[in-house]
Every structure is written in C-alpha cells, then in structure tokens.
PDB file of N, CA and C in Angstrom:
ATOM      1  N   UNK A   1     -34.187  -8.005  18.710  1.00  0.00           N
ATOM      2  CA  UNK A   1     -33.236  -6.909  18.854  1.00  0.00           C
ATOM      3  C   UNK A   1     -31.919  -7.305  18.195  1.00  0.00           C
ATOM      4  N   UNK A   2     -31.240  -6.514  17.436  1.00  0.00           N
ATOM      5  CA  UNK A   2     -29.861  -6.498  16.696  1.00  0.00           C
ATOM      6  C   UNK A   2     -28.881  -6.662  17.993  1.00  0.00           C
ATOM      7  N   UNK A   3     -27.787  -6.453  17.001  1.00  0.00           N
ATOM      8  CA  UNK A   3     -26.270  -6.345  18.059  1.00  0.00           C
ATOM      9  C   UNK A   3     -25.911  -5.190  17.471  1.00  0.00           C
ATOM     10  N   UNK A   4     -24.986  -5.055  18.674  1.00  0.00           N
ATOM     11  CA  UNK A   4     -24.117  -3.763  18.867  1.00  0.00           C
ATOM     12  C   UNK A   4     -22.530  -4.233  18.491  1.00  0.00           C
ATOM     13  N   UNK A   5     -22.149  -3.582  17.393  1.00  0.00           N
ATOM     14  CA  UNK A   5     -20.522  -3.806  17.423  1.00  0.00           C
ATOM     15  C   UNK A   5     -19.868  -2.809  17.211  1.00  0.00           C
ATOM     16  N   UNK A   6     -18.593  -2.700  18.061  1.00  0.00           N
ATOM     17  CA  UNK A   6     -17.123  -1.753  18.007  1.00  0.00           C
ATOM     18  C   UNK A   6     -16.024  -2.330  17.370  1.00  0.00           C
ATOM     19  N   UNK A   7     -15.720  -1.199  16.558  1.00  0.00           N
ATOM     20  CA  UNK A   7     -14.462  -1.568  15.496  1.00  0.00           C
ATOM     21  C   UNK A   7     -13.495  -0.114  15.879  1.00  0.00           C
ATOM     22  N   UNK A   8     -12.051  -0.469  15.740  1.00  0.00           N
ATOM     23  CA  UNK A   8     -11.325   0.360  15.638  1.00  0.00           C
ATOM     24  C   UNK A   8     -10.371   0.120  14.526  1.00  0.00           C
ATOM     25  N   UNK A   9      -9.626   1.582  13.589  1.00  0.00           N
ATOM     26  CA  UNK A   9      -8.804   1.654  12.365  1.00  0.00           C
ATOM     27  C   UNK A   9      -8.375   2.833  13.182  1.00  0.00           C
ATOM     28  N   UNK A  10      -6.539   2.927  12.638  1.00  0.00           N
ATOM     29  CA  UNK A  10      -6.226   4.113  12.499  1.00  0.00           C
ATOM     30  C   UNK A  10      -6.028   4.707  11.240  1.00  0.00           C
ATOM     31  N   UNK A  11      -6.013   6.148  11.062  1.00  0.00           N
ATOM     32  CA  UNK A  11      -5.850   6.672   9.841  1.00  0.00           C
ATOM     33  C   UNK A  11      -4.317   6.934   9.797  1.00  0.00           C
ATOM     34  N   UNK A  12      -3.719   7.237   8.781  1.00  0.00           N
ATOM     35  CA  UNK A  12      -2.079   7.992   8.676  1.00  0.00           C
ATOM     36  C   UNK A  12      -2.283   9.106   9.434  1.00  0.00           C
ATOM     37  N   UNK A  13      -1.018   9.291  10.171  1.00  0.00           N
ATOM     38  CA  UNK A  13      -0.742   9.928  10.920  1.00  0.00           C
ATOM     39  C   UNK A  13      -0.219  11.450  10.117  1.00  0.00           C
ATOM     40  N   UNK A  14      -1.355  12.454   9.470  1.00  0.00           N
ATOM     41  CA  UNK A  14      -1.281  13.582   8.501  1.00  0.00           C
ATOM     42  C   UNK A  14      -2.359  14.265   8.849  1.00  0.00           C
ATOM     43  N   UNK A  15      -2.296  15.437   9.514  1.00  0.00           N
ATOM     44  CA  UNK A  15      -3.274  16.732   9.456  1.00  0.00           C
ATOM     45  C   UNK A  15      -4.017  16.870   8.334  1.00  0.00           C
ATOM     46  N   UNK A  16      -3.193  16.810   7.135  1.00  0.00           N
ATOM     47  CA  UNK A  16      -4.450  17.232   5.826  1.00  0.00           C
ATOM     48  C   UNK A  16      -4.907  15.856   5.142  1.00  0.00           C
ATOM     49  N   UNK A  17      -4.485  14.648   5.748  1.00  0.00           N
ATOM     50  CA  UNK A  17      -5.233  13.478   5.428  1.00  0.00           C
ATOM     51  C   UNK A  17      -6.358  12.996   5.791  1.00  0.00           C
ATOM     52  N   UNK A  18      -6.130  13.595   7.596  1.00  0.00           N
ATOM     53  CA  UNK A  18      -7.486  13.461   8.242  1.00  0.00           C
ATOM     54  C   UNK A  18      -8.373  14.808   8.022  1.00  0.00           C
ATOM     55  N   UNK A  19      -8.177  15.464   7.421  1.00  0.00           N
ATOM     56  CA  UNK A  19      -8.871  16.571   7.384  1.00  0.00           C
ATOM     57  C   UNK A  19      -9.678  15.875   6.176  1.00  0.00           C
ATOM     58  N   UNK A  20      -8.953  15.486   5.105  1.00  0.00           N
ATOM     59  CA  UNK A  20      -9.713  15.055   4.509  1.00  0.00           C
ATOM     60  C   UNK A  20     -10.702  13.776   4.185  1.00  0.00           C
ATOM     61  N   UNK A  21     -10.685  13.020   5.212  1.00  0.00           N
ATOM     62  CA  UNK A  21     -11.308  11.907   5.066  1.00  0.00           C
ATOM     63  C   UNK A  21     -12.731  12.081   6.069  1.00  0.00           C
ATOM     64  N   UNK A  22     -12.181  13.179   6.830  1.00  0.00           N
ATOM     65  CA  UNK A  22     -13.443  13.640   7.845  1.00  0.00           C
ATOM     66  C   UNK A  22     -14.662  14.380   6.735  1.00  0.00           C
ATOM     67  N   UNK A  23     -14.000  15.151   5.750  1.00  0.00           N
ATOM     68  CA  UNK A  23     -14.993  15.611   4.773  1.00  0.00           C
ATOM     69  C   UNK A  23     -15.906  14.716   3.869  1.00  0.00           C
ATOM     70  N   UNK A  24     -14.421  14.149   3.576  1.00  0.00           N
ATOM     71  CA  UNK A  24     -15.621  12.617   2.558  1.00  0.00           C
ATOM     72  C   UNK A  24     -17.006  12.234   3.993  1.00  0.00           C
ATOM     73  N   UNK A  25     -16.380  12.129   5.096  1.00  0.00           N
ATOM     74  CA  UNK A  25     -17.857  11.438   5.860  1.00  0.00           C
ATOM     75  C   UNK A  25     -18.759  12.554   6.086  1.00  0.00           C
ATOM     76  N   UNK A  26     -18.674  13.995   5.968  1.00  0.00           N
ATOM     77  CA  UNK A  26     -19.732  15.185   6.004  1.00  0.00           C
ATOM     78  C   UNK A  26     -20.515  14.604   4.662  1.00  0.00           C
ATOM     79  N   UNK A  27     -19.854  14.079   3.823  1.00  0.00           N
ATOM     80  CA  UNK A  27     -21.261  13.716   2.683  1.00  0.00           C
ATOM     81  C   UNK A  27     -20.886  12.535   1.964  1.00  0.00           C
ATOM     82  N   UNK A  28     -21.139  11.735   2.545  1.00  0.00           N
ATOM     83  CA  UNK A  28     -20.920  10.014   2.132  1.00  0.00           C
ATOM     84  C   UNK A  28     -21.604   9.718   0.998  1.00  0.00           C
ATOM     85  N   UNK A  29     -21.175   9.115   0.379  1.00  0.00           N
ATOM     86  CA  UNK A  29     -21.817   8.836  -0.821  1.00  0.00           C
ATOM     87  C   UNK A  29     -23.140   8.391  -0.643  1.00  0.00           C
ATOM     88  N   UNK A  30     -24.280   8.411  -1.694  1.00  0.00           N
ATOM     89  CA  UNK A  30     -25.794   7.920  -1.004  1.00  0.00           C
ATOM     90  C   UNK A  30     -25.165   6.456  -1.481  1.00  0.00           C
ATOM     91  N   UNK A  31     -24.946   6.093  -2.524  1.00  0.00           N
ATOM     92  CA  UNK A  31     -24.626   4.633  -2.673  1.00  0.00           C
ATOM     93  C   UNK A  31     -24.025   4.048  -1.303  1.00  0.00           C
ATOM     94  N   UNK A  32     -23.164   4.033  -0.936  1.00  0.00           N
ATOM     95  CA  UNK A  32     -22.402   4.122   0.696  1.00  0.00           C
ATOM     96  C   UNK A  32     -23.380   3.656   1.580  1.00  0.00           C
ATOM     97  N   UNK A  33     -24.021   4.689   1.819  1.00  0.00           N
ATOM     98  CA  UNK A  33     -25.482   4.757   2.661  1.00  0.00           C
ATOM     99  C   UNK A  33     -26.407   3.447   2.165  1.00  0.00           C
ATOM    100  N   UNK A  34     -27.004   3.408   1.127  1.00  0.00           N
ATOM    101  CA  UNK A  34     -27.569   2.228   0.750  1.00  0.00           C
ATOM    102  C   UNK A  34     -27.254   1.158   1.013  1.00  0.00           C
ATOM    103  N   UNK A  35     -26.227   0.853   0.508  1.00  0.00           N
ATOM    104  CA  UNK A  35     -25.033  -0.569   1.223  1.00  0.00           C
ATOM    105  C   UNK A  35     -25.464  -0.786   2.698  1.00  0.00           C
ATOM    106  N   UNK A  36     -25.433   0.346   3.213  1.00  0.00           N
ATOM    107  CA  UNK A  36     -25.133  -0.389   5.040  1.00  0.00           C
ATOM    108  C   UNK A  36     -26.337  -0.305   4.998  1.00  0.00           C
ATOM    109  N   UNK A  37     -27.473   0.118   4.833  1.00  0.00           N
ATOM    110  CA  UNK A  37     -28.617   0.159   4.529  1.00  0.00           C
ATOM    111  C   UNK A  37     -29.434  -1.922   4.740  1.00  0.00           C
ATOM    112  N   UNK A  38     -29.029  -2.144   3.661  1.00  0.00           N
ATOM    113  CA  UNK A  38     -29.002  -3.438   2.663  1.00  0.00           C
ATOM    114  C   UNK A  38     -28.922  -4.502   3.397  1.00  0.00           C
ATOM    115  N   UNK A  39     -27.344  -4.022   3.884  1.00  0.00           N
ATOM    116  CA  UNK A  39     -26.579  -4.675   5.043  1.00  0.00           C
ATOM    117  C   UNK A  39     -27.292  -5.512   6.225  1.00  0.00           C
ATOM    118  N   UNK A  40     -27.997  -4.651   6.705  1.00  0.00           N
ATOM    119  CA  UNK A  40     -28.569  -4.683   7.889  1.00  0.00           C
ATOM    120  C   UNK A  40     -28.160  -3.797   9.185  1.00  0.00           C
ATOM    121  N   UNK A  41     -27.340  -2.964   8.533  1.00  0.00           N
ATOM    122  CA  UNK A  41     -27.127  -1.991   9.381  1.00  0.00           C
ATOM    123  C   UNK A  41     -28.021  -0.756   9.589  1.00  0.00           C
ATOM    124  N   UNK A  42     -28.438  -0.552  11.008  1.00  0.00           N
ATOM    125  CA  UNK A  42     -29.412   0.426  11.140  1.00  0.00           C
ATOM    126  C   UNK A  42     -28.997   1.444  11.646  1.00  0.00           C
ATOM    127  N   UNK A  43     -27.856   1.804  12.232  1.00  0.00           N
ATOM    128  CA  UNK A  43     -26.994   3.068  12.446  1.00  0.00           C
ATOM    129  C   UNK A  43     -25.447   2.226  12.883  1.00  0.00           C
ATOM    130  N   UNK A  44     -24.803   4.267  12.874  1.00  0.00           N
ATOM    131  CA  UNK A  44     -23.032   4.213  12.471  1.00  0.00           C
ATOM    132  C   UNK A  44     -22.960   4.783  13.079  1.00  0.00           C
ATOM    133  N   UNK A  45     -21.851   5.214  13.843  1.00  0.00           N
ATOM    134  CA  UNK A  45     -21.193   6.312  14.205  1.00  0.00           C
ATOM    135  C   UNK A  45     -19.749   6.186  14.500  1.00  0.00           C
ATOM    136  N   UNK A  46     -18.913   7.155  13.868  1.00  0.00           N
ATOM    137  CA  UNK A  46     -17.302   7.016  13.725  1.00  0.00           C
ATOM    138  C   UNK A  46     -16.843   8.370  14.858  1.00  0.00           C
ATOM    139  N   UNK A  47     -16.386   8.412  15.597  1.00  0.00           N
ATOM    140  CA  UNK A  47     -15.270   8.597  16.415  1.00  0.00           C
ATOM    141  C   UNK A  47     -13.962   8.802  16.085  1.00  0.00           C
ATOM    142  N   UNK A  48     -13.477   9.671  16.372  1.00  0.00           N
ATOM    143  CA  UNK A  48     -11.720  10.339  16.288  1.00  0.00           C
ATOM    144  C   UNK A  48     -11.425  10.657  17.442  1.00  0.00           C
ATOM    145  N   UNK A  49      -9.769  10.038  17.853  1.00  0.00           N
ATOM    146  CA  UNK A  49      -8.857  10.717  18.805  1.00  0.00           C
ATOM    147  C   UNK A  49      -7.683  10.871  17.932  1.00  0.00           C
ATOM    148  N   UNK A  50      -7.183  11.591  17.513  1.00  0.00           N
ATOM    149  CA  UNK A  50      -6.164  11.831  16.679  1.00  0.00           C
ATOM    150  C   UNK A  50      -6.339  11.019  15.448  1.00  0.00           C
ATOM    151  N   UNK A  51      -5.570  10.421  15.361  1.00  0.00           N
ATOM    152  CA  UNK A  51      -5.570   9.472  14.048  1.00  0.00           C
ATOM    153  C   UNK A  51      -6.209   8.090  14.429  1.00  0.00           C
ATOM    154  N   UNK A  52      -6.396   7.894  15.347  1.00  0.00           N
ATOM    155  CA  UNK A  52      -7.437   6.643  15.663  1.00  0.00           C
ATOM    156  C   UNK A  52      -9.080   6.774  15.929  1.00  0.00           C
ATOM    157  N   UNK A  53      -9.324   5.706  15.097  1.00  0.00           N
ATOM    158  CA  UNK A  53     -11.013   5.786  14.800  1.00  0.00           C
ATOM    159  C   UNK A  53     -11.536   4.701  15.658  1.00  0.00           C
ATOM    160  N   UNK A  54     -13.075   4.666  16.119  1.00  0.00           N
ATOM    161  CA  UNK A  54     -13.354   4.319  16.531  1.00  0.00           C
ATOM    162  C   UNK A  54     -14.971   3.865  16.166  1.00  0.00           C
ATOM    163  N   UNK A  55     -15.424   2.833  15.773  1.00  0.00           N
ATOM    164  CA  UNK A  55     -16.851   2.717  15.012  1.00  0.00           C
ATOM    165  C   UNK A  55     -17.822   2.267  15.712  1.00  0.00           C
ATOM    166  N   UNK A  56     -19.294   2.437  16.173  1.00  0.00           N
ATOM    167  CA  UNK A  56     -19.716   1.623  16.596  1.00  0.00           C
ATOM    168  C   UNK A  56     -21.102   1.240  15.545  1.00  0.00           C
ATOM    169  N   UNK A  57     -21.984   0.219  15.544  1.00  0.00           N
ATOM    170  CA  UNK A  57     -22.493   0.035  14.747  1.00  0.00           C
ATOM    171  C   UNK A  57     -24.272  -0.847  15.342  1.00  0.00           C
ATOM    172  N   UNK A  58     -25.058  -0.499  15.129  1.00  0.00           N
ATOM    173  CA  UNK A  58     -26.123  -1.252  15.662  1.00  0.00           C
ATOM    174  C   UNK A  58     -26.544  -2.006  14.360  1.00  0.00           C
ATOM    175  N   UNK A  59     -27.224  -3.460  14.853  1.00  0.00           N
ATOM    176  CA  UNK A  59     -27.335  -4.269  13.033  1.00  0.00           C
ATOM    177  C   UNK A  59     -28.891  -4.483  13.585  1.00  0.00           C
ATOM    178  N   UNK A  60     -29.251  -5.084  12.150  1.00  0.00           N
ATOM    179  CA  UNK A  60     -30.590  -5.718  12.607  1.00  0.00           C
ATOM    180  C   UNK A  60     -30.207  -7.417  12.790  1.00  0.00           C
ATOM    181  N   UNK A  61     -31.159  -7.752  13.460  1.00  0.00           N
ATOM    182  CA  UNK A  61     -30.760  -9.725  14.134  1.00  0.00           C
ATOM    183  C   UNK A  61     -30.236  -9.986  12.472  1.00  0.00           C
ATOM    184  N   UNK A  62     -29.432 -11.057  12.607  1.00  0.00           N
ATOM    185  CA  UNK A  62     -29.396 -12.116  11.641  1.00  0.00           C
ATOM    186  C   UNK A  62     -28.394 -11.171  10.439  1.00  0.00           C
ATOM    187  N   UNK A  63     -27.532 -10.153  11.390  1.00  0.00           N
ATOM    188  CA  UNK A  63     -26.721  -9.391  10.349  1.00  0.00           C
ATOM    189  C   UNK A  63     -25.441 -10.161  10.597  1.00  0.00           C
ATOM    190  N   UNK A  64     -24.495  -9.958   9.238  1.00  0.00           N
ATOM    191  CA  UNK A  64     -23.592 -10.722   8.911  1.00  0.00           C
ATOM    192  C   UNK A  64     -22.593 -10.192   8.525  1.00  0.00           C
ATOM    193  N   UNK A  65     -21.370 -10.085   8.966  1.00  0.00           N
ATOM    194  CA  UNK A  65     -20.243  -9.378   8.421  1.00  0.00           C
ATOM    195  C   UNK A  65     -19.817 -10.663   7.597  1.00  0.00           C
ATOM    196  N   UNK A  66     -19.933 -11.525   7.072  1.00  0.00           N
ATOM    197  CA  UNK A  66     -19.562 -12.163   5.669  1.00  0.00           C
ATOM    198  C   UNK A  66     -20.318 -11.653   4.906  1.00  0.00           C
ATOM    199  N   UNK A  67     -21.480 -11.775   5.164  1.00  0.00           N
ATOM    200  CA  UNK A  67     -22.658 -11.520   3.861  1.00  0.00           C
ATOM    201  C   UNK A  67     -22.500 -10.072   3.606  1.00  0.00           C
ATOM    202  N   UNK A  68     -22.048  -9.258   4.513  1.00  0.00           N
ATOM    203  CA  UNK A  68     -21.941  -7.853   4.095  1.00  0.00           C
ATOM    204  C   UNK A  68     -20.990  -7.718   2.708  1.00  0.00           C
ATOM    205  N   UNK A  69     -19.603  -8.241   3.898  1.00  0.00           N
ATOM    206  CA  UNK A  69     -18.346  -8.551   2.567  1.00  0.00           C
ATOM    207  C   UNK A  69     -18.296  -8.922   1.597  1.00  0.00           C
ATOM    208  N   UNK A  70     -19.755 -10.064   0.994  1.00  0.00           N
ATOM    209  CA  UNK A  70     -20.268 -10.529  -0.132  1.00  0.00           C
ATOM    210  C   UNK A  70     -20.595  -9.286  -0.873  1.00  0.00           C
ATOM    211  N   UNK A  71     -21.942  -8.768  -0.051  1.00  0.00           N
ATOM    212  CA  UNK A  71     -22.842  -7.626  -0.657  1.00  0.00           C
ATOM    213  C   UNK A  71     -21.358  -6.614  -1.576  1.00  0.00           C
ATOM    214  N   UNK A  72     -20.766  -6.336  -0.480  1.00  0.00           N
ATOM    215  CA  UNK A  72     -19.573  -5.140  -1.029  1.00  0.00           C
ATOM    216  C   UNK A  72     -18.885  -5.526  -2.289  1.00  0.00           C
ATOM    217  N   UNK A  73     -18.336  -6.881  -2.125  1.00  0.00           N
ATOM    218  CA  UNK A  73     -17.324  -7.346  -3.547  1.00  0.00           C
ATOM    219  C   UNK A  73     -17.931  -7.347  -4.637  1.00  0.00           C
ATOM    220  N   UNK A  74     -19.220  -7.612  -4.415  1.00  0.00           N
ATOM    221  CA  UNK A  74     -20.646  -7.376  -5.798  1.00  0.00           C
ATOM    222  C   UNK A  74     -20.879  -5.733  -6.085  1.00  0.00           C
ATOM    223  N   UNK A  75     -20.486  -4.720  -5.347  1.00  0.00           N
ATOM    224  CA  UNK A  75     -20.802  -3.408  -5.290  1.00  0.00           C
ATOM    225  C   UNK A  75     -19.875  -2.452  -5.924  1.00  0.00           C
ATOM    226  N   UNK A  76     -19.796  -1.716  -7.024  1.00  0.00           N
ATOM    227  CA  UNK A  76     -18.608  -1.432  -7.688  1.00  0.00           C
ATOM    228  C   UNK A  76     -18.065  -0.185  -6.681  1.00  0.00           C
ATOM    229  N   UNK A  77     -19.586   0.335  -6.538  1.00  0.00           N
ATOM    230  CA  UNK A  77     -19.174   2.096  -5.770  1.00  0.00           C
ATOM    231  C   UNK A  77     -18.690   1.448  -4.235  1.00  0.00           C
ATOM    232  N   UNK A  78     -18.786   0.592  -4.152  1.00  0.00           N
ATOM    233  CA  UNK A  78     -18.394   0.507  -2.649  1.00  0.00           C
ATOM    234  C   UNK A  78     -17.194   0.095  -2.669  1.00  0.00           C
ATOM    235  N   UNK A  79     -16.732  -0.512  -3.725  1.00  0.00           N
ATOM    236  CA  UNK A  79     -15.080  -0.596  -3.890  1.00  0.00           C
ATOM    237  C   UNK A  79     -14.389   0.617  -3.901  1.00  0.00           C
ATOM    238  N   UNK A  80     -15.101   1.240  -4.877  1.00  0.00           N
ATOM    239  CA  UNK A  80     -14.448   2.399  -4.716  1.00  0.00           C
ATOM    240  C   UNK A  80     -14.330   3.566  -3.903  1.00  0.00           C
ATOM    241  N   UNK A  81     -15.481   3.386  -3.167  1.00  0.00           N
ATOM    242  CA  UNK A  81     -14.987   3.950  -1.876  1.00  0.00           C
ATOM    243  C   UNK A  81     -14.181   3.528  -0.721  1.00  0.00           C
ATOM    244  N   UNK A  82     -14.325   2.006  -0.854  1.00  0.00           N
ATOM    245  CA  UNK A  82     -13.122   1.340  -0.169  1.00  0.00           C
ATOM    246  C   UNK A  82     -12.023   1.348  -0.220  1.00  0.00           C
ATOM    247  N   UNK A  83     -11.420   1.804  -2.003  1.00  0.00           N
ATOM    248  CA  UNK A  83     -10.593   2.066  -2.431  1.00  0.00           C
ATOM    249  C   UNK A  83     -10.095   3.254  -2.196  1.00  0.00           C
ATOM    250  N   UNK A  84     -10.795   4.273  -2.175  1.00  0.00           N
ATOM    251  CA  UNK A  84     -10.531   5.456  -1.517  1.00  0.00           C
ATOM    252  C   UNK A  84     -10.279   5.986  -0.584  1.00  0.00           C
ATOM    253  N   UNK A  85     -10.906   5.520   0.269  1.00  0.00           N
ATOM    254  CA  UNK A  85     -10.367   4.916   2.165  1.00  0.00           C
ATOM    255  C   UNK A  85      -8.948   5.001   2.175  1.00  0.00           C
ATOM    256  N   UNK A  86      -8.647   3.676   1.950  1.00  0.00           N
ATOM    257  CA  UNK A  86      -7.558   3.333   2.251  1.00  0.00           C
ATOM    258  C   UNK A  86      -6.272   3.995   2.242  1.00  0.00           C
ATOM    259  N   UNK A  87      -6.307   5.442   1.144  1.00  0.00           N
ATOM    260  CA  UNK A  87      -5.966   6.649   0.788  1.00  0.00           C
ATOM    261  C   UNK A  87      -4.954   7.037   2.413  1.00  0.00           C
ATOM    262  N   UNK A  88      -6.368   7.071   3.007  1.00  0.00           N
ATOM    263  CA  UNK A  88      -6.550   7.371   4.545  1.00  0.00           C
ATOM    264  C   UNK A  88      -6.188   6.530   5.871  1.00  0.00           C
ATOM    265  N   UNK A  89      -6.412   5.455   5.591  1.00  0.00           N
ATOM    266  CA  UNK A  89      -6.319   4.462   6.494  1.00  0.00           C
ATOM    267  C   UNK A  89      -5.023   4.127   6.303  1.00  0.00           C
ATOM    268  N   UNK A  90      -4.923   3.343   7.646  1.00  0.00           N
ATOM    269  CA  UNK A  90      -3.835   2.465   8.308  1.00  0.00           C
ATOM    270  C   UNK A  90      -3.868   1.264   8.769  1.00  0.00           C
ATOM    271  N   UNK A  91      -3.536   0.050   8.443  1.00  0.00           N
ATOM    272  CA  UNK A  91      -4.175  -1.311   8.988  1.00  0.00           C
ATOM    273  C   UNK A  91      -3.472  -0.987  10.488  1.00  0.00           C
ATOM    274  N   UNK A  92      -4.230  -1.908  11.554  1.00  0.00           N
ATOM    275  CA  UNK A  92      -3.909  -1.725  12.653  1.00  0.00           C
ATOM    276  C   UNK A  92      -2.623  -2.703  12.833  1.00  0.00           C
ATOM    277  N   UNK A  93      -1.826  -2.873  13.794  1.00  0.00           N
ATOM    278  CA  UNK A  93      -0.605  -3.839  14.335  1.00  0.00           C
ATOM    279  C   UNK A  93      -1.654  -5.004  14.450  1.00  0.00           C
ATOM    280  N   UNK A  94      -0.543  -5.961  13.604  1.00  0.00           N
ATOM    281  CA  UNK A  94      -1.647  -7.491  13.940  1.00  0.00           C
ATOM    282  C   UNK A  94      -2.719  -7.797  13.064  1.00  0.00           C
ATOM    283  N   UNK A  95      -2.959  -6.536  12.266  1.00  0.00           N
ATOM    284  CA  UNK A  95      -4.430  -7.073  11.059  1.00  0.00           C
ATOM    285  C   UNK A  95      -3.553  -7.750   9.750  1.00  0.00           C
ATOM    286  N   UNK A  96      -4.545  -8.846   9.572  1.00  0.00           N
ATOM    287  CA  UNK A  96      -4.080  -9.362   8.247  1.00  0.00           C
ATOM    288  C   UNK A  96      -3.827  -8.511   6.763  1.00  0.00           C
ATOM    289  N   UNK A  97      -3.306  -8.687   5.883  1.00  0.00           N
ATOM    290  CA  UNK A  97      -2.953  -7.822   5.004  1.00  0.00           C
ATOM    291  C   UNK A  97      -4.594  -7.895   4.358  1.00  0.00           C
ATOM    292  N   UNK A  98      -4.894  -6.355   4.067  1.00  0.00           N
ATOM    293  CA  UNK A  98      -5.985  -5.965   3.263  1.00  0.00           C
ATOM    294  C   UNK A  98      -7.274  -5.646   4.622  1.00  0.00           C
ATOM    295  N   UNK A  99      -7.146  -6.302   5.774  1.00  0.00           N
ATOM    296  CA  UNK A  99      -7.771  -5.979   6.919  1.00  0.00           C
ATOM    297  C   UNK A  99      -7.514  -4.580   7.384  1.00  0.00           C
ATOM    298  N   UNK A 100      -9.205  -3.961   7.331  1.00  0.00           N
ATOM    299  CA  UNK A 100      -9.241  -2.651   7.850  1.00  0.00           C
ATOM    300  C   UNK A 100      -9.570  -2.608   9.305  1.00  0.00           C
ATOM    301  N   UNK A 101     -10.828  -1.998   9.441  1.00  0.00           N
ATOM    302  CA  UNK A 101     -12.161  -2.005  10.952  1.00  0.00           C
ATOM    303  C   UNK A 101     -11.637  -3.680  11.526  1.00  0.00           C
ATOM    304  N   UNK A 102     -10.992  -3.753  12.820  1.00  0.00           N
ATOM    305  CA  UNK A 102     -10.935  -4.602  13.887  1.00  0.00           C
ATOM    306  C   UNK A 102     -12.006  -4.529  14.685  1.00  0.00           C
ATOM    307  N   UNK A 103     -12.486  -5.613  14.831  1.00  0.00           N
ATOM    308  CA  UNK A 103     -13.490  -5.829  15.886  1.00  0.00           C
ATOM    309  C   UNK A 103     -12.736  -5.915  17.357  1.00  0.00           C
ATOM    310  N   UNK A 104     -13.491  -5.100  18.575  1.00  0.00           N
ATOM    311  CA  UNK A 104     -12.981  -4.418  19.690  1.00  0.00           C
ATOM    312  C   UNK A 104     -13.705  -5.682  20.809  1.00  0.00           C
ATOM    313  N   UNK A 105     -13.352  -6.332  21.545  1.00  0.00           N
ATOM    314  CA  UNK A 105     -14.016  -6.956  22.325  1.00  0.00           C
ATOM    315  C   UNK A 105     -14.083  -5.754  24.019  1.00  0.00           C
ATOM    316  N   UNK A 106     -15.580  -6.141  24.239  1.00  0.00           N
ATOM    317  CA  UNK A 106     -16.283  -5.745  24.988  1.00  0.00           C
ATOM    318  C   UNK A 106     -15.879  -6.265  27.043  1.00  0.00           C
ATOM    319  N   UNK A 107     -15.387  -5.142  27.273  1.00  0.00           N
ATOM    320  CA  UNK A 107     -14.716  -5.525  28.781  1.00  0.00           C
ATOM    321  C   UNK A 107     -15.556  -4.760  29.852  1.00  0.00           C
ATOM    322  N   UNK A 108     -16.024  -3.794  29.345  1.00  0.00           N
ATOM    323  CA  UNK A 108     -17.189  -3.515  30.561  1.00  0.00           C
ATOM    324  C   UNK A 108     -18.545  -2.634  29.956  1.00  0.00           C
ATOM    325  N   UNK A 109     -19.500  -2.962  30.549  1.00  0.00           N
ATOM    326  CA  UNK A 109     -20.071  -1.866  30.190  1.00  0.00           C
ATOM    327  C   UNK A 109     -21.346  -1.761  31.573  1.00  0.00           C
ATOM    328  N   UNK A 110     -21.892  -0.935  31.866  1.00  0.00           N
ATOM    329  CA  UNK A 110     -22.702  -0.375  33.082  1.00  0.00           C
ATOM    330  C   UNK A 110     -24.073   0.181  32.430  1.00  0.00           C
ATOM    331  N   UNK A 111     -25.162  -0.001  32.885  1.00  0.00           N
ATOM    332  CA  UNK A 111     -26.188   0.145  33.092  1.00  0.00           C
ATOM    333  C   UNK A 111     -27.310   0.378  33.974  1.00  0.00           C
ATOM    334  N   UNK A 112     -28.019   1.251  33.825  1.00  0.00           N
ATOM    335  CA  UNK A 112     -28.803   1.934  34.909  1.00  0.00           C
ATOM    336  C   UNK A 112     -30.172   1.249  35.202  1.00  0.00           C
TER     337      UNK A 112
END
C-alpha cells in the first residue's frame, strides 16, 4: 500500500486569478497528467478556501518526492506549467525561495 500526503499553497489573493487557475485545472494538460502518472502518483485532489489550497495525494510504495523533482527538471511541459502556476501562486510564510506545495503534518485522524 502507498502513502497518503497533504500539501498546502496559497494562491494571490485576486478573484480573476483564482478564477483562472481553477480553469487551467478543469483541463490540465495530458502531459501534466502523465508526469504524476510516471511519478507514482495514483490520485490528486486540490481543495480551495479562498485563496488557500489544499492537496492531498495517494502514491504508489517506493514514491519519491526527489525523484519526482528529478522526473520534472527533465520535463520541459512540466516546467512550463510550473512556470505558469506560479502566475497564481504564493509561496507560503516560511517556504524557501522557489518552494511551492508544503508538506502538512498529520495531527489527527479517526477511523471507523
């Protein structure tokens, strides 16, 4: 069984910024898709409360957020959609410069 990870980014704080970055994700690039694909990522899902996002992500075992970051810097379209992002995005308080998605540590969770 994979892991489960939560990331949070905020976007700029702009009505027609987030309007538009919500559209780019109605049709993500298929290249995009492939990548996390590749990755070892087996599902996404992004979350909005205003201008703060919220990601969660299921991987397959033995997935790697270095090796991803490898995969990407080798990936032209994924720069450029990274590049395009950022359009949108906001590093969070405390992320290193060029740091997007913060990893969220896990304080409770309940089960039936």
């Amino acid at each position: 069984m994979g892991k489960r990870y939560c990331l949070t980014l905020d976007l700029k704080n702009d009505p027609e910024l987030i309007e538009a970055y919500e559209k780019h994700h109605q049709s993500v690039w298929p290249e995009i898709l492939k990548s996390l694909e590749e990755s070892g990522i087996e599902s996404m899902e992004i979350y909005r409360w205003e201008n703060r996002l919220f990601m969660i992500m299921e991987t397959v075992d033995g997935f790697s957020f270095e090796l991803k970051n490898e995969m990407d810097l080798k990936n032209a379209k994924v720069q450029e959609w990274e590049e395009l992002m950022w359009k949108y995005q906001n590093a969070l308080p405390g992320a290193l410069p060029g740091e997007k998605w913060k990893l969220m540590d896990s304080i409770f969770e309940f089960r039936k």
